[in-house]
PDB file of N, CA and C in Angstrom:
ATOM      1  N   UNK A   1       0.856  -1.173   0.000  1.00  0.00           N
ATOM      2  CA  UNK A   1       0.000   0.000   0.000  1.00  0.00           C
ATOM      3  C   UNK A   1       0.899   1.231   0.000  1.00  0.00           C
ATOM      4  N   UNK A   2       1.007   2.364  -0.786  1.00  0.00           N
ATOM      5  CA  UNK A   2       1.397   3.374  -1.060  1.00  0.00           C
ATOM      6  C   UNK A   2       0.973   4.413  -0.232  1.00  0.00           C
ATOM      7  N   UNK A   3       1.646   4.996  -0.010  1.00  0.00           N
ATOM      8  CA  UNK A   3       1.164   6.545   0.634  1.00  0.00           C
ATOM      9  C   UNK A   3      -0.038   7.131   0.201  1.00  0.00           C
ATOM     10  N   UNK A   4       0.459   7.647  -0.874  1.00  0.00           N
ATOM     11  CA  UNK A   4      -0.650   8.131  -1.963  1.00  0.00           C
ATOM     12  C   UNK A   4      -1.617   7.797  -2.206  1.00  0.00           C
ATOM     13  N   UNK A   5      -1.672   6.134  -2.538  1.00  0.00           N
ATOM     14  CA  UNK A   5      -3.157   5.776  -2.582  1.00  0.00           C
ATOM     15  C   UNK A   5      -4.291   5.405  -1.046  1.00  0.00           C
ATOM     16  N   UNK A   6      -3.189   5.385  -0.244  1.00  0.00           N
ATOM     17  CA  UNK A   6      -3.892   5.961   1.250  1.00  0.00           C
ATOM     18  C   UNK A   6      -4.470   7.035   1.269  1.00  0.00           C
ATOM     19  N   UNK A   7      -3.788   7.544   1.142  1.00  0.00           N
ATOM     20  CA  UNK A   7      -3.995   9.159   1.176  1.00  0.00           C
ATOM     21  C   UNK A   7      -5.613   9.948   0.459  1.00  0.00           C
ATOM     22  N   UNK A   8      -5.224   8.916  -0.558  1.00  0.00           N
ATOM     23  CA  UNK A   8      -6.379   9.189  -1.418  1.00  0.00           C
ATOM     24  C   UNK A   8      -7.614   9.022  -1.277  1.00  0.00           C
ATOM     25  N   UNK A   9      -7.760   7.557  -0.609  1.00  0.00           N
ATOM     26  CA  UNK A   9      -8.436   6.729  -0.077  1.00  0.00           C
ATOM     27  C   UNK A   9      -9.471   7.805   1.026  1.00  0.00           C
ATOM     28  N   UNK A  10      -8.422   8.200   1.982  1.00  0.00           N
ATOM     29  CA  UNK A  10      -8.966   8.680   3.317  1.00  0.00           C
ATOM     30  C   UNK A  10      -9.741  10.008   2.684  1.00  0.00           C
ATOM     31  N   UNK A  11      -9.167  10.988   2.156  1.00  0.00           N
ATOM     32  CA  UNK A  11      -9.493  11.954   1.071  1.00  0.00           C
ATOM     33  C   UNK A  11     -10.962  11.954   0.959  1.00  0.00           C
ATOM     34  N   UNK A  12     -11.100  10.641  -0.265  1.00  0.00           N
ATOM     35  CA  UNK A  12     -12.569  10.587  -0.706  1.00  0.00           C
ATOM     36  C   UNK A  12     -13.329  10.176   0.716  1.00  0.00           C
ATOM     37  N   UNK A  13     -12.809   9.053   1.221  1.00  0.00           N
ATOM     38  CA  UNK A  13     -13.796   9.179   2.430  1.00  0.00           C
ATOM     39  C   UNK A  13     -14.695   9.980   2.695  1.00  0.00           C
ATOM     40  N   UNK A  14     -13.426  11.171   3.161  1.00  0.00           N
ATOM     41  CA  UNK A  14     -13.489  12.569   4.460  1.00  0.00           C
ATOM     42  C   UNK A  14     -14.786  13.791   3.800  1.00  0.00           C
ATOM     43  N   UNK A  15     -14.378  13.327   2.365  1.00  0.00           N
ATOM     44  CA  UNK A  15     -15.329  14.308   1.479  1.00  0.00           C
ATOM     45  C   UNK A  15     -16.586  13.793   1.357  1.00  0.00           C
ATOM     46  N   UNK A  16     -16.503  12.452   0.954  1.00  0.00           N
ATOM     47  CA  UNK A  16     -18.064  11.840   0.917  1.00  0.00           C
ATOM     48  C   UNK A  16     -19.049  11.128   1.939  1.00  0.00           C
ATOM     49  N   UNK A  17     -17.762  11.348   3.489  1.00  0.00           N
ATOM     50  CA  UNK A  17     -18.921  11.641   4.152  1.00  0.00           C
ATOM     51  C   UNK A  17     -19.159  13.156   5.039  1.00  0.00           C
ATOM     52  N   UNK A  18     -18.433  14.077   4.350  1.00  0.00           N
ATOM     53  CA  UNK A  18     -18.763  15.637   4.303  1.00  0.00           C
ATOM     54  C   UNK A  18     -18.395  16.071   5.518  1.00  0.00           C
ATOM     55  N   UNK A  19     -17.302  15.508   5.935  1.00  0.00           N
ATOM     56  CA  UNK A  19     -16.442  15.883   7.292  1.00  0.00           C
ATOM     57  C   UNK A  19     -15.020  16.589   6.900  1.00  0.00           C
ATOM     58  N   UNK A  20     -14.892  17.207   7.879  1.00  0.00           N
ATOM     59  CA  UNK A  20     -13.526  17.989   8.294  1.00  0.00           C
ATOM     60  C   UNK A  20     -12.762  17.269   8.379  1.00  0.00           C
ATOM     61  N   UNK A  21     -10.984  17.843   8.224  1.00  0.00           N
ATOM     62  CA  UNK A  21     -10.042  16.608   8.721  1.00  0.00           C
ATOM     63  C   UNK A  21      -9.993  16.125  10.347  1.00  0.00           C
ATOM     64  N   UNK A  22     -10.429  17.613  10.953  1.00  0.00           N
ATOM     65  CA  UNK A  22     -10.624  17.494  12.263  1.00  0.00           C
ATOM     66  C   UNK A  22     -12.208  16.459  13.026  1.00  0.00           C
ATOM     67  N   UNK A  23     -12.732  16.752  12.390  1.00  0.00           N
ATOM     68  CA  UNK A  23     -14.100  16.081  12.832  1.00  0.00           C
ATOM     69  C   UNK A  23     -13.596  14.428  12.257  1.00  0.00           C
ATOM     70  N   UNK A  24     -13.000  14.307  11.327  1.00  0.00           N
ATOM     71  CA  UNK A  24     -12.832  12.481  10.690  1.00  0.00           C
ATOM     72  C   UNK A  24     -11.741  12.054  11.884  1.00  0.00           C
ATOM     73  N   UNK A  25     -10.744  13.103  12.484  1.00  0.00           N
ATOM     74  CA  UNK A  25      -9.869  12.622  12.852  1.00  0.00           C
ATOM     75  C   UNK A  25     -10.711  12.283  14.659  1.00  0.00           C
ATOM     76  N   UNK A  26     -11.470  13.485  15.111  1.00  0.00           N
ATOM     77  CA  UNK A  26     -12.060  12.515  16.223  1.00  0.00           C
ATOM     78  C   UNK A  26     -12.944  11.483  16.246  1.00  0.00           C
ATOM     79  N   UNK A  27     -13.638  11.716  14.883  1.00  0.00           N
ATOM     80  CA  UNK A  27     -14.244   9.957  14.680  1.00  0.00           C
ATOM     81  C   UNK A  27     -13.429   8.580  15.086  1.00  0.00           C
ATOM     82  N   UNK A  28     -12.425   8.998  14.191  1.00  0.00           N
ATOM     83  CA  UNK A  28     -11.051   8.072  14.153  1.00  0.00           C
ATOM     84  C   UNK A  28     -10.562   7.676  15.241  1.00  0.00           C
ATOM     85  N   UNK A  29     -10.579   8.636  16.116  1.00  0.00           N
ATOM     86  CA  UNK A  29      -9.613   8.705  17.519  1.00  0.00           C
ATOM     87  C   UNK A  29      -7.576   8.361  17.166  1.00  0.00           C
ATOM     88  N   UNK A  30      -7.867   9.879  16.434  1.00  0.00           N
ATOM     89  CA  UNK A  30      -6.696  10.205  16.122  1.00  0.00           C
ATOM     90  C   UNK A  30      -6.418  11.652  16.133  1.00  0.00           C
ATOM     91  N   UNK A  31      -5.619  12.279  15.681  1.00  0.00           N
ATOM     92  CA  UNK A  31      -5.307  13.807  15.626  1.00  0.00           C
ATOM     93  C   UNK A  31      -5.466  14.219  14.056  1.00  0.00           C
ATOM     94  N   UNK A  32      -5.890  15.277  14.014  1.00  0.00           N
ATOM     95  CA  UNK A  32      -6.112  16.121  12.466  1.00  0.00           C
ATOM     96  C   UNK A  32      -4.658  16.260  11.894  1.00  0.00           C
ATOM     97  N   UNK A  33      -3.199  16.228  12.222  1.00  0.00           N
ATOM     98  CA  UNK A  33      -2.154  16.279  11.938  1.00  0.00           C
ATOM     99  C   UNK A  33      -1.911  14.836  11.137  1.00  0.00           C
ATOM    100  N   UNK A  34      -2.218  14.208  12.188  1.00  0.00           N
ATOM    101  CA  UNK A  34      -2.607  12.251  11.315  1.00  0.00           C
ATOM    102  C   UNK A  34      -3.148  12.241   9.853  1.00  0.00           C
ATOM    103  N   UNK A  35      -4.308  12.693   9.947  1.00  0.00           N
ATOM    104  CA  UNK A  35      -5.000  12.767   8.793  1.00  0.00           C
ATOM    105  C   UNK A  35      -4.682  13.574   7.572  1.00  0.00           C
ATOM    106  N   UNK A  36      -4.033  14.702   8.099  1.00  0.00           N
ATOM    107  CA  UNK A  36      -3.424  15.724   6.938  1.00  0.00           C
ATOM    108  C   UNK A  36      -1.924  14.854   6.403  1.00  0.00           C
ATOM    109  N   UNK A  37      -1.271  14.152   7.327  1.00  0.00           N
ATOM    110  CA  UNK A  37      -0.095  13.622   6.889  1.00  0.00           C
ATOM    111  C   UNK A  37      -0.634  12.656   6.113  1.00  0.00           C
ATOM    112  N   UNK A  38      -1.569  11.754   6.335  1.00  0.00           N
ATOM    113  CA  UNK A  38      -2.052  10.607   5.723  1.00  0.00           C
ATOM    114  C   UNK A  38      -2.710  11.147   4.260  1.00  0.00           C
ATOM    115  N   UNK A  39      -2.934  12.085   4.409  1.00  0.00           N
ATOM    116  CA  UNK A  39      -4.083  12.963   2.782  1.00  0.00           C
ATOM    117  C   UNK A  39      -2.771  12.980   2.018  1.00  0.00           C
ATOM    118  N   UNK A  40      -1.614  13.752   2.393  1.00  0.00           N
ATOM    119  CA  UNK A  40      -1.064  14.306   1.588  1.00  0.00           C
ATOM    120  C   UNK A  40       0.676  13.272   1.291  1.00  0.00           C
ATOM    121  N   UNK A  41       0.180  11.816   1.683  1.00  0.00           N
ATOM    122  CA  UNK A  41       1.281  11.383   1.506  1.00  0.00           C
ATOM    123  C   UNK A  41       2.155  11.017   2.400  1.00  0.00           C
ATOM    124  N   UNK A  42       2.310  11.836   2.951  1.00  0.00           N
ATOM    125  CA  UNK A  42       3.627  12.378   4.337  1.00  0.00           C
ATOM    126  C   UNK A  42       3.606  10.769   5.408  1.00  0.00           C
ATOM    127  N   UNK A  43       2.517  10.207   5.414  1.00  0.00           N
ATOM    128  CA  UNK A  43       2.753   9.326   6.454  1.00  0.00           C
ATOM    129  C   UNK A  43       1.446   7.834   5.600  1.00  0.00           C
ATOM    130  N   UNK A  44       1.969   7.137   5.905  1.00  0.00           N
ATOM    131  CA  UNK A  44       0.833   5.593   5.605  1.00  0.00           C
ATOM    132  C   UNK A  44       0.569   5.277   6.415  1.00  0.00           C
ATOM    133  N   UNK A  45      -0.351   5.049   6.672  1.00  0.00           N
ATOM    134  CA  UNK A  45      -1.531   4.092   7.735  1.00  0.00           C
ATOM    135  C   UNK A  45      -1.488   2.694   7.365  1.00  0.00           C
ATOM    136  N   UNK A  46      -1.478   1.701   8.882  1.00  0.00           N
ATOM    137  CA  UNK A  46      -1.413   0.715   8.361  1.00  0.00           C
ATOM    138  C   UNK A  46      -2.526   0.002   7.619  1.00  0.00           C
ATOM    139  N   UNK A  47      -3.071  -0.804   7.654  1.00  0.00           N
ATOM    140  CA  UNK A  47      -3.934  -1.380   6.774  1.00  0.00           C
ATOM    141  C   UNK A  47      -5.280  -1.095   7.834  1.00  0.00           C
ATOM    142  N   UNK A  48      -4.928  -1.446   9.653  1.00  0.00           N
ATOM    143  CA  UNK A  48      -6.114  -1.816  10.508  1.00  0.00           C
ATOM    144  C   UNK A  48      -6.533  -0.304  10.643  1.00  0.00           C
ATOM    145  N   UNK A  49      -5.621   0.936  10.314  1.00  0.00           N
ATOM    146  CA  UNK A  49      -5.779   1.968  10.962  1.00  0.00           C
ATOM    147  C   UNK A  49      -6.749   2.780   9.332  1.00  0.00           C
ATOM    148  N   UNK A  50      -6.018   2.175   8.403  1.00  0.00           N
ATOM    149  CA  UNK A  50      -6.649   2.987   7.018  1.00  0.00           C
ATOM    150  C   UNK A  50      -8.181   2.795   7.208  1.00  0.00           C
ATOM    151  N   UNK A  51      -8.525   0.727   7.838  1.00  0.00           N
ATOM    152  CA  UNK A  51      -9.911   0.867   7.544  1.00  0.00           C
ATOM    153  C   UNK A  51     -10.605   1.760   8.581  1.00  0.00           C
ATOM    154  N   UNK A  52      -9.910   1.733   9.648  1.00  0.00           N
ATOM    155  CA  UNK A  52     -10.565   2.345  11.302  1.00  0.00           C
ATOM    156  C   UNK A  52     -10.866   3.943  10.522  1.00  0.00           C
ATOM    157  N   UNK A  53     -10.466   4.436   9.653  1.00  0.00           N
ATOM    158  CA  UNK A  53     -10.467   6.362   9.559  1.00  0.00           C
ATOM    159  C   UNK A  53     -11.500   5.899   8.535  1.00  0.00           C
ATOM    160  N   UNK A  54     -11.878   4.928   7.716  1.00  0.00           N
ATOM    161  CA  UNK A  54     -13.088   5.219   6.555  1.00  0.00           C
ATOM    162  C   UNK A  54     -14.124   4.681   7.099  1.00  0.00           C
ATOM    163  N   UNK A  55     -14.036   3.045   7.918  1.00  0.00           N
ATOM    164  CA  UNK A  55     -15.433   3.290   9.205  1.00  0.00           C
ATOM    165  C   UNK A  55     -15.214   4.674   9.749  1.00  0.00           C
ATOM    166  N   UNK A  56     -14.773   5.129  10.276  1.00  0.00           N
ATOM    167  CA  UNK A  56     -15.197   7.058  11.065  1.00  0.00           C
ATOM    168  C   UNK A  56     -15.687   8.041  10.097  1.00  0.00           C
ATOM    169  N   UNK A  57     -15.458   7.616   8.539  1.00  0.00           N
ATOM    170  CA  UNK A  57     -16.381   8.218   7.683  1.00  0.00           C
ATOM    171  C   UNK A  57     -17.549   8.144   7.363  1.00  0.00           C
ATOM    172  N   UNK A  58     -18.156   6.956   8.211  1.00  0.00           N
ATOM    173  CA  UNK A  58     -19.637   6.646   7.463  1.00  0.00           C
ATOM    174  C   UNK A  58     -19.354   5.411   6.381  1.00  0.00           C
ATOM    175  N   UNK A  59     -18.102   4.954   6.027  1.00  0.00           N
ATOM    176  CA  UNK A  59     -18.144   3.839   4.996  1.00  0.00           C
ATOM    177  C   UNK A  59     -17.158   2.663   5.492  1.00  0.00           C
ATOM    178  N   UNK A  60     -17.524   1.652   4.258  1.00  0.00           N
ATOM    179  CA  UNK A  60     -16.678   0.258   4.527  1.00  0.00           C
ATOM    180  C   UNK A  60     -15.381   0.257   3.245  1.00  0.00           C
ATOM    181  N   UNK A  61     -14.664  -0.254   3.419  1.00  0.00           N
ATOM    182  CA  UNK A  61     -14.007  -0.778   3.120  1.00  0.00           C
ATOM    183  C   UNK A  61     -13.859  -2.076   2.484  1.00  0.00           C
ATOM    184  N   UNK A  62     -13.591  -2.257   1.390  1.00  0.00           N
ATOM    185  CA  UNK A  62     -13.484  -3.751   1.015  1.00  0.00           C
ATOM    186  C   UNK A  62     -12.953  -4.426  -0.103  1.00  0.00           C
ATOM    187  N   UNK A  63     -12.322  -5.249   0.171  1.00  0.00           N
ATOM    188  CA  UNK A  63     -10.856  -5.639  -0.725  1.00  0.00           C
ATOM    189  C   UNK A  63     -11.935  -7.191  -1.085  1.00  0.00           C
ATOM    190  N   UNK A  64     -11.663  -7.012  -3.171  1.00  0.00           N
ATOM    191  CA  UNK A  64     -12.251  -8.019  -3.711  1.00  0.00           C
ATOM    192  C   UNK A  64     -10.892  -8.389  -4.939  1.00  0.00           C
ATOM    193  N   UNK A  65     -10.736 -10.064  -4.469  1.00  0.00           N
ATOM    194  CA  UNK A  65      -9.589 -10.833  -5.639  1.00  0.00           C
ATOM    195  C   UNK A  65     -10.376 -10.861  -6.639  1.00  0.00           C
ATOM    196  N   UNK A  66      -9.470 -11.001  -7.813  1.00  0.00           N
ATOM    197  CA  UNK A  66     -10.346 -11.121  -9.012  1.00  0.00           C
ATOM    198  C   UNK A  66      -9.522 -12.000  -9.871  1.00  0.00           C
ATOM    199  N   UNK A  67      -9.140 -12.758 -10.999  1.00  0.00           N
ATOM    200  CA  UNK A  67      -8.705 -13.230 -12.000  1.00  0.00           C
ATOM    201  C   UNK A  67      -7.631 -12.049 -12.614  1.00  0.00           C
ATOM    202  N   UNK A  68      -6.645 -12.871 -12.811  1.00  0.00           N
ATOM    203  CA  UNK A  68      -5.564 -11.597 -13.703  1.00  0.00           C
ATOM    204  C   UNK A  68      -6.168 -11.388 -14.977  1.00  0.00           C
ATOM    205  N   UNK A  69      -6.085  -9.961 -14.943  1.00  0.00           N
ATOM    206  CA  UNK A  69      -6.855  -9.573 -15.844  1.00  0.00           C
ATOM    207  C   UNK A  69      -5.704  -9.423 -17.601  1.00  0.00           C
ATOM    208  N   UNK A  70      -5.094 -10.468 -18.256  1.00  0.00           N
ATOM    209  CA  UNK A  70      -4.384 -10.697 -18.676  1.00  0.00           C
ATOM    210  C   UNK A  70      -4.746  -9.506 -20.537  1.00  0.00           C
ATOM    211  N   UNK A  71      -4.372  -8.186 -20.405  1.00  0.00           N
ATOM    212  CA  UNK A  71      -4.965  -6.980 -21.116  1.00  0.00           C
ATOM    213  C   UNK A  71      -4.098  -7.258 -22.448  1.00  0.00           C
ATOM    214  N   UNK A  72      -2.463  -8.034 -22.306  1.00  0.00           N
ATOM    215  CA  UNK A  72      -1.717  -7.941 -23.759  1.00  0.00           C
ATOM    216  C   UNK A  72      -2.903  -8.857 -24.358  1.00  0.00           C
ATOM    217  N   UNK A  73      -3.185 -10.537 -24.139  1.00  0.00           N
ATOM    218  CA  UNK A  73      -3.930 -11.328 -24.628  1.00  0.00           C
ATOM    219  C   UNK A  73      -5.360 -10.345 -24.874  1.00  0.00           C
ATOM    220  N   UNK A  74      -6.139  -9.720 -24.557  1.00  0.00           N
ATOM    221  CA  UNK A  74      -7.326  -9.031 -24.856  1.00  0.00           C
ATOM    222  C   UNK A  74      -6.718  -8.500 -26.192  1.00  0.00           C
ATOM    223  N   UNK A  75      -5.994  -7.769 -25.744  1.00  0.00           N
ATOM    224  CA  UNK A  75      -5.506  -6.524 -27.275  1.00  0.00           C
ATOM    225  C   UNK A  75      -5.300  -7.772 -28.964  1.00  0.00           C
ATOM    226  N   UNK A  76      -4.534  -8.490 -28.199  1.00  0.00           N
ATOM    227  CA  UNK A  76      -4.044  -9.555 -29.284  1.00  0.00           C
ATOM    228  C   UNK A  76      -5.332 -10.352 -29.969  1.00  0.00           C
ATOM    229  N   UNK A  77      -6.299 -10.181 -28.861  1.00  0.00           N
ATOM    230  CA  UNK A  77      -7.550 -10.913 -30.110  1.00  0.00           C
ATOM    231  C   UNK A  77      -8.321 -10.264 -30.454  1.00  0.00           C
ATOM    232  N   UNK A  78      -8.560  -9.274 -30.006  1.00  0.00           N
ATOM    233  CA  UNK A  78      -8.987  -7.576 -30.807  1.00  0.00           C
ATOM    234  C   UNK A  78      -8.241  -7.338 -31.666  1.00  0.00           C
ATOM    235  N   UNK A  79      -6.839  -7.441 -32.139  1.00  0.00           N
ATOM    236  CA  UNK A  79      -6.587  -6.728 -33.456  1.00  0.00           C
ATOM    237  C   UNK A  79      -6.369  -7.925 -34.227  1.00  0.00           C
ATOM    238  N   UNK A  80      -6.767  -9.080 -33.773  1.00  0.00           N
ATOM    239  CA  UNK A  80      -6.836 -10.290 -35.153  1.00  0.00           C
ATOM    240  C   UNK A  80      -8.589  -9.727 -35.796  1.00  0.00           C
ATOM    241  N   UNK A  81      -8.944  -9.227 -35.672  1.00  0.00           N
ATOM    242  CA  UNK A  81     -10.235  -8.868 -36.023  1.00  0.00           C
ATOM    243  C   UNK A  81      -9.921  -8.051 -36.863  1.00  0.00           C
ATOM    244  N   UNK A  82      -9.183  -7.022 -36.791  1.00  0.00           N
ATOM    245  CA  UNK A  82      -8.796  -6.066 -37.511  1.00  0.00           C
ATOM    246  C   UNK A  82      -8.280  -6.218 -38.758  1.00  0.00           C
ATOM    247  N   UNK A  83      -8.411  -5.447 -39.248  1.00  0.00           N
ATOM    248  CA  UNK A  83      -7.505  -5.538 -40.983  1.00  0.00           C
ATOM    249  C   UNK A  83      -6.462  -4.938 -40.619  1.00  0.00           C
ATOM    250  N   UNK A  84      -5.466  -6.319 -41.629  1.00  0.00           N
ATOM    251  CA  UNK A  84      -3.586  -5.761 -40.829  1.00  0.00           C
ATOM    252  C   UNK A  84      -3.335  -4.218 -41.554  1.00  0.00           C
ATOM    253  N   UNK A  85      -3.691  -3.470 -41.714  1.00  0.00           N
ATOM    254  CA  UNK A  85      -3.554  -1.873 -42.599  1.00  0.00           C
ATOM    255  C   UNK A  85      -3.652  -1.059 -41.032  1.00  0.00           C
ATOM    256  N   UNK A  86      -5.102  -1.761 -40.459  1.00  0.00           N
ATOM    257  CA  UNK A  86      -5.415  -1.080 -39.438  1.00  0.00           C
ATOM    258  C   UNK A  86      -4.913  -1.288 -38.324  1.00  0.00           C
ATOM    259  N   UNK A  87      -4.371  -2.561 -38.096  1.00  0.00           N
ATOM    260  CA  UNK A  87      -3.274  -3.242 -36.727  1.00  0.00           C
ATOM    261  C   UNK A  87      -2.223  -2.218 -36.933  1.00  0.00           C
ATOM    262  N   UNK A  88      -1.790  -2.030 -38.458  1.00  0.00           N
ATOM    263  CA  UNK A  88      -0.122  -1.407 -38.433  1.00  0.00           C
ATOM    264  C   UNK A  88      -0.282   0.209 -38.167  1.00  0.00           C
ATOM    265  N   UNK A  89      -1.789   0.813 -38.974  1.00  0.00           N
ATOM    266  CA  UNK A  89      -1.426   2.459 -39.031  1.00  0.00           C
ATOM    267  C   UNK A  89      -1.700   2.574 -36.904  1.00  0.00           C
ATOM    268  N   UNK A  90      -2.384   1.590 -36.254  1.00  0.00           N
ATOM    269  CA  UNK A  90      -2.423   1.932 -34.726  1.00  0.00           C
ATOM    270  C   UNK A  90      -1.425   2.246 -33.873  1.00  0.00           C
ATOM    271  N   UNK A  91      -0.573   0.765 -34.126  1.00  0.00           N
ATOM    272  CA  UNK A  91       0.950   0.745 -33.887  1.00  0.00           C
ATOM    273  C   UNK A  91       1.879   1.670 -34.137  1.00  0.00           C
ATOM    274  N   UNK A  92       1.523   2.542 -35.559  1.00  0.00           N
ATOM    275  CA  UNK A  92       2.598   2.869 -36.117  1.00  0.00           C
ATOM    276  C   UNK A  92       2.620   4.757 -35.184  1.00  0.00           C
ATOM    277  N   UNK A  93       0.734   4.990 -34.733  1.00  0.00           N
ATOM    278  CA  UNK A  93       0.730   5.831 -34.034  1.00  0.00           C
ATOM    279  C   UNK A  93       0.657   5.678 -32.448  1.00  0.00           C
ATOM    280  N   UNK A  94       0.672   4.892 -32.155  1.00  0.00           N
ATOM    281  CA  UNK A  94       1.134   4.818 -30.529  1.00  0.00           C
ATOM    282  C   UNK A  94       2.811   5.048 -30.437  1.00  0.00           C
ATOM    283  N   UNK A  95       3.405   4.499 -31.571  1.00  0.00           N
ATOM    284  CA  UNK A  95       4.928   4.518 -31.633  1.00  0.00           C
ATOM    285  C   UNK A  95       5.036   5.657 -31.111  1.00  0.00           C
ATOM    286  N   UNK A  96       4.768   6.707 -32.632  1.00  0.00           N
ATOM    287  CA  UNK A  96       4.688   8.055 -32.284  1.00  0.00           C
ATOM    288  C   UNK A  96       4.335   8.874 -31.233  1.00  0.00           C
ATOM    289  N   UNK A  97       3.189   8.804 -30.780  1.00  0.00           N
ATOM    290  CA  UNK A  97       3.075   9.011 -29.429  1.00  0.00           C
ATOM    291  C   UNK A  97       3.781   8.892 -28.608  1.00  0.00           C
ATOM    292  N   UNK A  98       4.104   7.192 -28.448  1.00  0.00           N
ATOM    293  CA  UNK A  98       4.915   7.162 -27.149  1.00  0.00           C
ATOM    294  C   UNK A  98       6.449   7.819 -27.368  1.00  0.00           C
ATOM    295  N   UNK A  99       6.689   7.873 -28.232  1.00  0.00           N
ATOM    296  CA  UNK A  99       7.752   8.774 -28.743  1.00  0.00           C
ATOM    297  C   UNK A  99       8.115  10.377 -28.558  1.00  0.00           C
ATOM    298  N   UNK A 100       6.953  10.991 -28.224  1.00  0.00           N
ATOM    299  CA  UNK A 100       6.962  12.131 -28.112  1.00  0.00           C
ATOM    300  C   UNK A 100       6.382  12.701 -26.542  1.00  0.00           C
ATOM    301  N   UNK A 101       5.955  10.960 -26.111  1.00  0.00           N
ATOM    302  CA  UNK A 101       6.230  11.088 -24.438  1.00  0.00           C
ATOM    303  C   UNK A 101       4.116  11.469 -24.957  1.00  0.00           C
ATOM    304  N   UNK A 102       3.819  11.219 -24.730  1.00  0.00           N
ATOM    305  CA  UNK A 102       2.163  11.184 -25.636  1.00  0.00           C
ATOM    306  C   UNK A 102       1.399   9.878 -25.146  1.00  0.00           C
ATOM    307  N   UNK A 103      -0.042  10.107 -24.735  1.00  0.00           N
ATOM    308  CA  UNK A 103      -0.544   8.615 -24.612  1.00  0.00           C
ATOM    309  C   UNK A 103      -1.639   8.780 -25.934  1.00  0.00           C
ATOM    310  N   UNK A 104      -2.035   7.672 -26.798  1.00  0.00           N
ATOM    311  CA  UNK A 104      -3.407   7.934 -27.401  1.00  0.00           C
ATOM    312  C   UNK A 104      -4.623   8.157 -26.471  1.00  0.00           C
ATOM    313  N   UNK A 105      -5.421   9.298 -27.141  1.00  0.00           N
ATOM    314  CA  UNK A 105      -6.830   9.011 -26.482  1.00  0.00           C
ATOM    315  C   UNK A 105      -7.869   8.123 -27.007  1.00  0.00           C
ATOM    316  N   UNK A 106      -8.297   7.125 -26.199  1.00  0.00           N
ATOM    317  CA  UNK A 106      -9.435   6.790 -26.990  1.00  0.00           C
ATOM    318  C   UNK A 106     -10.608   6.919 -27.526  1.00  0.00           C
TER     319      UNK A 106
END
């Protein structure tokens, strides 16, 4: 778990359940310094403490496994569909793109 996506995490919480950092942080039974370090990176929460501050938001938490979502194999039977003109001019502009530091939009 990353800082950041802690951080983020607690963030949306704090907003969607329309609390202060100070008001989430006495939900929490923690300090508003906690929570600002935790928003902005500065500090990670462990896993028991990340869920303890989004229960004090009004929400749950919840971690779901899923199947690897294996995206080269997707792409690869999506462009056998394709006409090879159209596999190559895609390729030939993502190159470019990624070349110029560029993502395509879709």
């Amino acid at each position: 778990m990353t800082a950041t996506w802690a951080g983020n995490l607690i963030r949306r919480a704090r907003r969607e359940g329309g609390l202060s950092q100070r008001e989430l942080a006495r939900r929490a039974a923690t300090s508003q310094p906690a929570i600002a370090a935790y928003e902005s990176g500065g500090r990670t929460p462990t896993f028991a403490t990340l869920v303890r501050i989004i229960r004090a938001a009004g929400l749950e938490m919840r971690v779901r496994l899923e199947p690897y979502d294996d995206h080269d194999a997707w792409l690869r039977r999506f462009e056998s569909e394709l006409p090879p003109e159209t596999v190559d001019e895609r390729r030939r502009r993502d190159a470019e793109l990624a070349a110029s530091g560029r993502r395509r939009r879709r």
